[in-house]
Protein backbone atom coordinates (compact mmCIF):
# COMPACT_ATOMS: atom_id res chain seq x y z
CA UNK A 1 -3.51 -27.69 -77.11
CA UNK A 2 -5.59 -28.44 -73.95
CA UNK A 3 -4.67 -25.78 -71.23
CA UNK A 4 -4.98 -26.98 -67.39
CA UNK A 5 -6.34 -25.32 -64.57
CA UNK A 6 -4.89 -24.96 -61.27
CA UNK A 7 -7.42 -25.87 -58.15
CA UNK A 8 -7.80 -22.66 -56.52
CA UNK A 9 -9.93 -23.87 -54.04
CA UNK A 10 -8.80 -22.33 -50.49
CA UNK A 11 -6.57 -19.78 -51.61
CA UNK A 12 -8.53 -17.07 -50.96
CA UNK A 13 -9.49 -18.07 -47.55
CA UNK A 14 -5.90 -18.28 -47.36
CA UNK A 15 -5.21 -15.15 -49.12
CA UNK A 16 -7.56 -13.23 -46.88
CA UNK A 17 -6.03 -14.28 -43.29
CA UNK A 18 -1.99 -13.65 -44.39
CA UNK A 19 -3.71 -10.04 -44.70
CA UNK A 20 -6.04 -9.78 -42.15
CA UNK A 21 -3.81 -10.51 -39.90
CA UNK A 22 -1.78 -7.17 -40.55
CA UNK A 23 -4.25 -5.13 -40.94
CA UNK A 24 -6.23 -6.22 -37.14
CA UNK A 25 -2.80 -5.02 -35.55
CA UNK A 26 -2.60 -1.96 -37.77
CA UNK A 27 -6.57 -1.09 -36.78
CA UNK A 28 -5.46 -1.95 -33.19
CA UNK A 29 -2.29 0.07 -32.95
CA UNK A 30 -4.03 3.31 -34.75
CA UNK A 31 -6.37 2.94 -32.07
CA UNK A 32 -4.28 2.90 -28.94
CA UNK A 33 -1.89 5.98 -30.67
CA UNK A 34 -5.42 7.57 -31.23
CA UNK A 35 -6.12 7.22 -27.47
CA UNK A 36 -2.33 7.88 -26.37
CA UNK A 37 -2.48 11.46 -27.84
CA UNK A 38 -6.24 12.16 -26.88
CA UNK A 39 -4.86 11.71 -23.21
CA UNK A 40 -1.55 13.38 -23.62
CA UNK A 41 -3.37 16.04 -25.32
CA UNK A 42 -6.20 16.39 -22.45
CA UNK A 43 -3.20 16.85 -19.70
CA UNK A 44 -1.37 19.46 -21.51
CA UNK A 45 -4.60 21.47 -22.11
CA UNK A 46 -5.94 20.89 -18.54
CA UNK A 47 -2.70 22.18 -16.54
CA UNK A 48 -2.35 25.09 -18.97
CA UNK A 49 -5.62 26.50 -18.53
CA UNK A 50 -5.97 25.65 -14.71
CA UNK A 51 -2.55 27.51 -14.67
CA UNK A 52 -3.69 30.12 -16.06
CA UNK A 53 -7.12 31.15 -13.89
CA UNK A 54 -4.70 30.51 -10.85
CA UNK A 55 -2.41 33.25 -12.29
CA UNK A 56 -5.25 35.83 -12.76
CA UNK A 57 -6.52 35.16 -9.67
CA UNK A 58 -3.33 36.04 -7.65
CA UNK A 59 -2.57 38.69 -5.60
CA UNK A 60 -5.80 41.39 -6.25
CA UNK A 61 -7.80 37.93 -5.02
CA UNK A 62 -5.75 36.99 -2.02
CA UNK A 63 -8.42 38.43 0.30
CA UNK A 64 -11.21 38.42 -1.37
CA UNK A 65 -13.41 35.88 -2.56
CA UNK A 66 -12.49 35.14 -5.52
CA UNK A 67 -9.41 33.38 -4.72
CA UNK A 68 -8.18 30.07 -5.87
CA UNK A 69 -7.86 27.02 -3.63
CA UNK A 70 -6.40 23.99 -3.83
CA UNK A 71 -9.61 21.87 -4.10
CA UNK A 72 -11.08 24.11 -6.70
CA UNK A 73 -7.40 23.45 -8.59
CA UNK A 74 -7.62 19.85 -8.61
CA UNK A 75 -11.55 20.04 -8.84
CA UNK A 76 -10.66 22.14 -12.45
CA UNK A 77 -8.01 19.80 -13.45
CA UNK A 78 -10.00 16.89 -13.16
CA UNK A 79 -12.92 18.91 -14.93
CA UNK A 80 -10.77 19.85 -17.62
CA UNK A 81 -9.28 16.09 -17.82
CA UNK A 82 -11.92 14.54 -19.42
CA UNK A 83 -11.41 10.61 -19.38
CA UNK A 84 -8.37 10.72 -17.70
CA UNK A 85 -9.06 8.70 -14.31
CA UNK A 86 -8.37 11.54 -10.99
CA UNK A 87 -6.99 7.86 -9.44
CA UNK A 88 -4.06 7.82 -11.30
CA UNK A 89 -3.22 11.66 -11.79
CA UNK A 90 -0.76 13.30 -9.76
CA UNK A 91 -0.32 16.85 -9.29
CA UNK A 92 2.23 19.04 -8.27
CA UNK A 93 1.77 23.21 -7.44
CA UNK A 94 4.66 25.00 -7.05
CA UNK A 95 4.57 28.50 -5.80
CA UNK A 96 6.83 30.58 -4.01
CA UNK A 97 6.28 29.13 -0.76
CA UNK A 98 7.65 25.83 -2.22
CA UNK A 99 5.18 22.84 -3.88
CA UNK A 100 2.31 20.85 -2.84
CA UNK A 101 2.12 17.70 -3.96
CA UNK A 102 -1.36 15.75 -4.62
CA UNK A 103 -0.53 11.95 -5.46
CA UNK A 104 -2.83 10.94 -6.80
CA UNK A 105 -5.03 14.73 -7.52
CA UNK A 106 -8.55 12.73 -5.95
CA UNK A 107 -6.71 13.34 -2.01
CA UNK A 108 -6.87 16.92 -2.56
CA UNK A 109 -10.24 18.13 -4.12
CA UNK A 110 -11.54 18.69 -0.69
CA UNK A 111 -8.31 20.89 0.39
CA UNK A 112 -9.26 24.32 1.77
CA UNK A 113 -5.92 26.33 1.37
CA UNK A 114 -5.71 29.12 -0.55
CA UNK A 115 -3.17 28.85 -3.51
CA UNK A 116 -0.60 30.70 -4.64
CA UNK A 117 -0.06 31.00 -0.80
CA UNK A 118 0.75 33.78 0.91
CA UNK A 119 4.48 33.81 0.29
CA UNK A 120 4.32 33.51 -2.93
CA UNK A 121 1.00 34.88 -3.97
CA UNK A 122 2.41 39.02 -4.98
CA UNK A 123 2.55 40.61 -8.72
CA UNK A 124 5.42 38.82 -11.16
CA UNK A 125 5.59 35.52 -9.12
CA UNK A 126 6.12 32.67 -11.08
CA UNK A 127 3.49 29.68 -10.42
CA UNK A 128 3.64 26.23 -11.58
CA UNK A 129 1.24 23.63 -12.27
CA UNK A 130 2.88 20.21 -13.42
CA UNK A 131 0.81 16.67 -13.56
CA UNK A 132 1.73 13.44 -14.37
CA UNK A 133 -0.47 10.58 -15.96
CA UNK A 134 0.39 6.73 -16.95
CA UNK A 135 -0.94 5.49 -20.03
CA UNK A 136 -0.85 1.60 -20.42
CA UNK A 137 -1.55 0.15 -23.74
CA UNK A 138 -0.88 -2.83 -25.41
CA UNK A 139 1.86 -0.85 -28.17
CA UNK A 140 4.37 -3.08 -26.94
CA UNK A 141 3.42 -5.78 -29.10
CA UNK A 142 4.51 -4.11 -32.05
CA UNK A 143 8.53 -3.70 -30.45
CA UNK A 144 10.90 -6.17 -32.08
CA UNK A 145 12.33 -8.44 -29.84
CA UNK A 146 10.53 -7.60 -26.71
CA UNK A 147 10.24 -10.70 -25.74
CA UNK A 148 7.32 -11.17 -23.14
CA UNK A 149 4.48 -8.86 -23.97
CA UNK A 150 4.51 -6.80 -20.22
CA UNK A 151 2.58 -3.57 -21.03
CA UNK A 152 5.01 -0.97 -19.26
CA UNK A 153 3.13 2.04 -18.47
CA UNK A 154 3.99 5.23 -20.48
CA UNK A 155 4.19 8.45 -18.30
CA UNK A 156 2.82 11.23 -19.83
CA UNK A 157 3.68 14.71 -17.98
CA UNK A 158 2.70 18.44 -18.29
CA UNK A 159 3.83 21.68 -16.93
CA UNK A 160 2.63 24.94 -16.88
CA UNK A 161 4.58 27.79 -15.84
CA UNK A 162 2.22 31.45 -15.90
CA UNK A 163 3.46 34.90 -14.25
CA UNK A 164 1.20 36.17 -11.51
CA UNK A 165 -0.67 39.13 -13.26
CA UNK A 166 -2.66 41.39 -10.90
């Protein structure tokens, strides 16, 4: 008995884009997490270590030299946040005296004041360094029944609360 073949001419070009397909989205999407968490990670580490020099550098430091300011805050945080864009960064200090805002953290790098101000700049304050930063990328593609593909920014945020120590 005579077997016959099946033409299987096409099938594999076939074959290869049902699955390539997938997998481009996949690559994509493991990409954009990849940079998601790089950025969330980068705020988190920046505010907790810029809240932390401001906190040894408290009340001993007031009137001397080494004291913090604003702009060398900001100028640190934007240091520290490396590829995160100083447009789009907001930062909030909080002190005793009450918070100062810098939306977005670029309109204060050239600020002179001293910080933790004077009010609340003594041994066992409580500072606070909090930033926010908007990540926009295209993981709304992957939702089920989003309908339109409008890339909503995700806001990551960060806070940082350290104990004045000397």
């Amino acid at each position: 008995m005579k077997t016959v073949r099946k033409p299987t001419s096409g099938s594999s070009v076939l074959e290869f884009t049902l699955t390539s397909i997938p997998i481009m989205f996949v690559m994509i999407g493991i990409v954009q997490m990849s940079i998601a968490m790089w950025n969330y990670h980068t705020l988190n580490e920046a505010v907790k270590v810029t809240a932390r020099t401001a906190a040894v550098r408290g009340a001993d430091c007031a009137s001397t030299a080494c004291a913090m300011t604003v702009g060398g805050i900001t100028q640190m945080i934007n240091t520290r946040g490396i590829g995160l864009s100083s447009s789009s960064l907001d930062v909030t200090l909080t002190d005793g005296d009450g918070s100062l805002t810098c939306n977005p953290v670029s309109t204060c790098t050239s600020s002179s004041t001293v910080w933790p101000r004077s009010g609340g700049n003594s041994v066992g304050q409580v500072i606070s360094i909090s930033a926010t930063y908007p990540f926009s990328g295209p993981l709304a593609m992957f939702a089920p029944g989003a309908g339109h593909s409008a890339f909503a920014p995700l806001t990551f945020s960060a806070i940082s609360q350290q104990v004045i120590a000397y």
